[in-house]
Each structure stands twice: as C-alpha cells, then as structure tokens.
C-alpha atoms as a PDB file:
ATOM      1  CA  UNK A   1      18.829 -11.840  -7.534  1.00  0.00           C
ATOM      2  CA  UNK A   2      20.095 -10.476  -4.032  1.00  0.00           C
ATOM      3  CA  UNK A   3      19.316 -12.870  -1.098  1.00  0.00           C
ATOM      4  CA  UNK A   4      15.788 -11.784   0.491  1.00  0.00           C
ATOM      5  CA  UNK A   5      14.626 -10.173  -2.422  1.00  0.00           C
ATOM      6  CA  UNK A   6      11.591 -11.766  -4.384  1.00  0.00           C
ATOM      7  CA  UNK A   7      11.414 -12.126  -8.143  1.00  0.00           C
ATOM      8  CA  UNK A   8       7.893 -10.529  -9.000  1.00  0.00           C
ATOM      9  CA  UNK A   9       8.710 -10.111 -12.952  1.00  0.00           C
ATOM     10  CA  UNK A  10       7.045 -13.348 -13.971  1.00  0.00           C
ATOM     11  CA  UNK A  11       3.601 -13.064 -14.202  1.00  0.00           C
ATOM     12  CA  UNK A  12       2.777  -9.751 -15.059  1.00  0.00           C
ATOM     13  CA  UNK A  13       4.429  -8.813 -11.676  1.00  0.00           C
ATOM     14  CA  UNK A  14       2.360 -10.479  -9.330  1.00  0.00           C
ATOM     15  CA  UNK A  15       2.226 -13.573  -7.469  1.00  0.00           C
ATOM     16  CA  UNK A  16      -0.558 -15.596  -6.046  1.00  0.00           C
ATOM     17  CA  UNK A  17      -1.001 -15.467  -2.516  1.00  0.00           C
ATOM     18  CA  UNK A  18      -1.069 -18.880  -0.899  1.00  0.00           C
ATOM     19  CA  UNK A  19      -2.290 -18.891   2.768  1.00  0.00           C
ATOM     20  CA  UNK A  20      -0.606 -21.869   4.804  1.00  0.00           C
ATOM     21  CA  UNK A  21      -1.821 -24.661   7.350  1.00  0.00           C
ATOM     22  CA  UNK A  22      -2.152 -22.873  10.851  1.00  0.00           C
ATOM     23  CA  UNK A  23      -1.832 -18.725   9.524  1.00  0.00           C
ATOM     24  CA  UNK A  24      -4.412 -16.444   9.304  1.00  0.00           C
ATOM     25  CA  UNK A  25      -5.271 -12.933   8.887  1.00  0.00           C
ATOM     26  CA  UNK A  26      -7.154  -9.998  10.373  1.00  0.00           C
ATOM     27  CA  UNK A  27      -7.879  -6.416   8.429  1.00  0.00           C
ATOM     28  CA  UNK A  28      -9.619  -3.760  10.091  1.00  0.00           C
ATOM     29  CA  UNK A  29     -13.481  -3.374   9.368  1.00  0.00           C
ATOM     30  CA  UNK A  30     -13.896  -0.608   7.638  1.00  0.00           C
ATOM     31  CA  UNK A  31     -17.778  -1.101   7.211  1.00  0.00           C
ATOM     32  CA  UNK A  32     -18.646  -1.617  10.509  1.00  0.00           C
ATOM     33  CA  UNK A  33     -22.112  -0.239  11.506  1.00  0.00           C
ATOM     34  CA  UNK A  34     -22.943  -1.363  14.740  1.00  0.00           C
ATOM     35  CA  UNK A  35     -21.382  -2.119  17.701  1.00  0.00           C
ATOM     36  CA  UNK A  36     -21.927  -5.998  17.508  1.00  0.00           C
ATOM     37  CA  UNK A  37     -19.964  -6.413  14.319  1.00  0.00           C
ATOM     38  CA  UNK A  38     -16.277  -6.843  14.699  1.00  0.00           C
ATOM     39  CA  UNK A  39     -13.526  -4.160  14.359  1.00  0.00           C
ATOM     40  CA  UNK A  40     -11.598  -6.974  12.101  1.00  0.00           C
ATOM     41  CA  UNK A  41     -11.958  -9.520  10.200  1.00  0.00           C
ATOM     42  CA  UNK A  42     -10.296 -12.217   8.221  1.00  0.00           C
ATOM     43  CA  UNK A  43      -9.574 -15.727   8.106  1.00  0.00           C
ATOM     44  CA  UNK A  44      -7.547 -18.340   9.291  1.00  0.00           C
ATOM     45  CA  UNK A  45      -6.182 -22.118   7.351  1.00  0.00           C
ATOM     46  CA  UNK A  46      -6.576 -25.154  10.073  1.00  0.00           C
ATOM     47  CA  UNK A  47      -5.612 -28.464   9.041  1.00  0.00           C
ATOM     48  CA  UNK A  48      -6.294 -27.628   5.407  1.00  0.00           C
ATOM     49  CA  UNK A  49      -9.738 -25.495   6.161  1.00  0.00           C
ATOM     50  CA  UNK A  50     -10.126 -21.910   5.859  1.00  0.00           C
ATOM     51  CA  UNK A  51     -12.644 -20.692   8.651  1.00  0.00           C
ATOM     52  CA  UNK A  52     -13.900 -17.160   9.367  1.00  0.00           C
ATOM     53  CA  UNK A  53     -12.276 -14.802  11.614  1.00  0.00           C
ATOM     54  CA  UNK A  54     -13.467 -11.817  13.965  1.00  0.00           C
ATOM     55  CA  UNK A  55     -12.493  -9.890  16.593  1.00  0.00           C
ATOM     56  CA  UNK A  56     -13.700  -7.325  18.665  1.00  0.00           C
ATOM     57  CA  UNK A  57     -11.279  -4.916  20.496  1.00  0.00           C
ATOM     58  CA  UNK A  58     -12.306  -4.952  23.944  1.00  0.00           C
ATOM     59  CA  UNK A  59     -11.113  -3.323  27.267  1.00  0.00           C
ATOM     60  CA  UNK A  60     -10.558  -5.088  30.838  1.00  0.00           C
ATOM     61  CA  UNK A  61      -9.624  -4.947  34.006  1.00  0.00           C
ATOM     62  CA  UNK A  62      -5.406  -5.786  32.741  1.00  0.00           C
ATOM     63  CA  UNK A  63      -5.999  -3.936  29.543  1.00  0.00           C
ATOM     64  CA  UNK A  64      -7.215  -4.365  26.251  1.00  0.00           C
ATOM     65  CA  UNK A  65      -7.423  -6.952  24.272  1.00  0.00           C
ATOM     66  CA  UNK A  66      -9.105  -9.000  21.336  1.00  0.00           C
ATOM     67  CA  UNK A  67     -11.837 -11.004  21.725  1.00  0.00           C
ATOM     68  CA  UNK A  68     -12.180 -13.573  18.666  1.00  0.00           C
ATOM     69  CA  UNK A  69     -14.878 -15.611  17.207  1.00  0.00           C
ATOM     70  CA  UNK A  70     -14.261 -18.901  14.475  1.00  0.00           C
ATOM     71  CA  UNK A  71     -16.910 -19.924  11.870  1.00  0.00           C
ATOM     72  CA  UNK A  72     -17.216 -21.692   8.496  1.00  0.00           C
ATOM     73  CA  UNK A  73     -15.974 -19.716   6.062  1.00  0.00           C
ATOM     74  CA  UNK A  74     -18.429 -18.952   3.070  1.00  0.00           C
ATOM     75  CA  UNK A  75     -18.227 -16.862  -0.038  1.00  0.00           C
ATOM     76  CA  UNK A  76     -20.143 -13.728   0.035  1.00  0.00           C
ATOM     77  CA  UNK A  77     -22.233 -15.053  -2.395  1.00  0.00           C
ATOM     78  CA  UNK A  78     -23.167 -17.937  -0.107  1.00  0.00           C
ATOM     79  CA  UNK A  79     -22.475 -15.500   3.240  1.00  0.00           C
ATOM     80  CA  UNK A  80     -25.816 -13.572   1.837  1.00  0.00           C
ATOM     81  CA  UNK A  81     -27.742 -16.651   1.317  1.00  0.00           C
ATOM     82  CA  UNK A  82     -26.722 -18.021   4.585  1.00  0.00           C
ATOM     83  CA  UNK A  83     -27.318 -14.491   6.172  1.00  0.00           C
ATOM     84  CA  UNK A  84     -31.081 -14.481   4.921  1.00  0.00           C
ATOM     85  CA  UNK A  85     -31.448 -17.709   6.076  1.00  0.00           C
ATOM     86  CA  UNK A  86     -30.217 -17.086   9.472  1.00  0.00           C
ATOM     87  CA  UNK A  87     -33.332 -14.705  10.029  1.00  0.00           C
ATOM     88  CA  UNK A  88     -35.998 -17.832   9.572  1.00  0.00           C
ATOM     89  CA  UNK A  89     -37.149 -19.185  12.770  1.00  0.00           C
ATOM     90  CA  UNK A  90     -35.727 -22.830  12.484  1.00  0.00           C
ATOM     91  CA  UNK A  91     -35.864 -24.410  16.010  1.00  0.00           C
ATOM     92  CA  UNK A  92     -34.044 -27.552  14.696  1.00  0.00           C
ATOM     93  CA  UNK A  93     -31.092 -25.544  14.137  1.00  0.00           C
ATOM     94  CA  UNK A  94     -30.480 -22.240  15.601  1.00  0.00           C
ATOM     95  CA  UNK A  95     -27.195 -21.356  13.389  1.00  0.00           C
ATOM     96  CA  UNK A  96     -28.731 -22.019   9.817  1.00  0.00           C
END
C-alpha cells in the first residue's frame, strides 16, 4: 500500500469513524425553519464527552462570523423527550 493511502478493503469497505479528544464537527442545517435555529450543527469530543454543537452565521461590524452554542449531547430519541419536556413550566429548572 502507497504511503497516505488508506486500506478500506477490510470490512466490507468501510471503516468506523472514531471522533477524538478535543475535534468536532459542524454540517450545514439543511432543515432549518426559523431563524433561531442554527445554520450548522454537529458535535464536538472534550475530555472524553461528546457535547452538542451550533452555530449561527452572523454579520458584524469586522465581518462575519460564527456564533456557537455547547450543550449535552442527547440522542434524538432522548433530544425529543427532552424537547417536550423543555415546554413544561418548571421554575426549579429552567433548561429541563
């Protein structure tokens, strides 16, 4: 095998994707509805934790930029649950 080249002929042809400590990644939002949802999304690995990632392209007076926001990062199974739950009133915590 060349040097740089990967091997993807063992399993099937592809590999598992393993995100490491302190990378993350952001993909365009291709659903987005509203104005308050990002324009990307993704997530990022911290000390061993995957967490939530969005951004929101935003404009300034030296240009644009990205403006990002960090939170737990859930399933979408559990992002649904935690989603309807979000809507109760629940002054002990505001974020549940």
């Amino acid at each position: 095998m060349a040097y740089g080249k990967k091997d993807f002929s063992r399993g099937g042809g592809k590999r598992k994707f393993e995100q490491k400590d302190g990378t993350g990644v952001l993909f365009v939002n291709d659903k987005k509805e509203s104005e308050k949802q990002p324009d990307h999304t993704g997530n990022i690995m911290v000390n061993g934790t995957k967490y939530r990632l969005a951004a929101w392209l935003k404009s300034g007076n030296k240009g644009k930029y990205l403006s990002l926001c960090i939170s737990e990062f859930t399933s979408n199974a559990e992002g649904s649950n935690n989603n309807q739950r979000s809507n109760n009133n629940d002054d002990e915590n505001p974020f549940a």
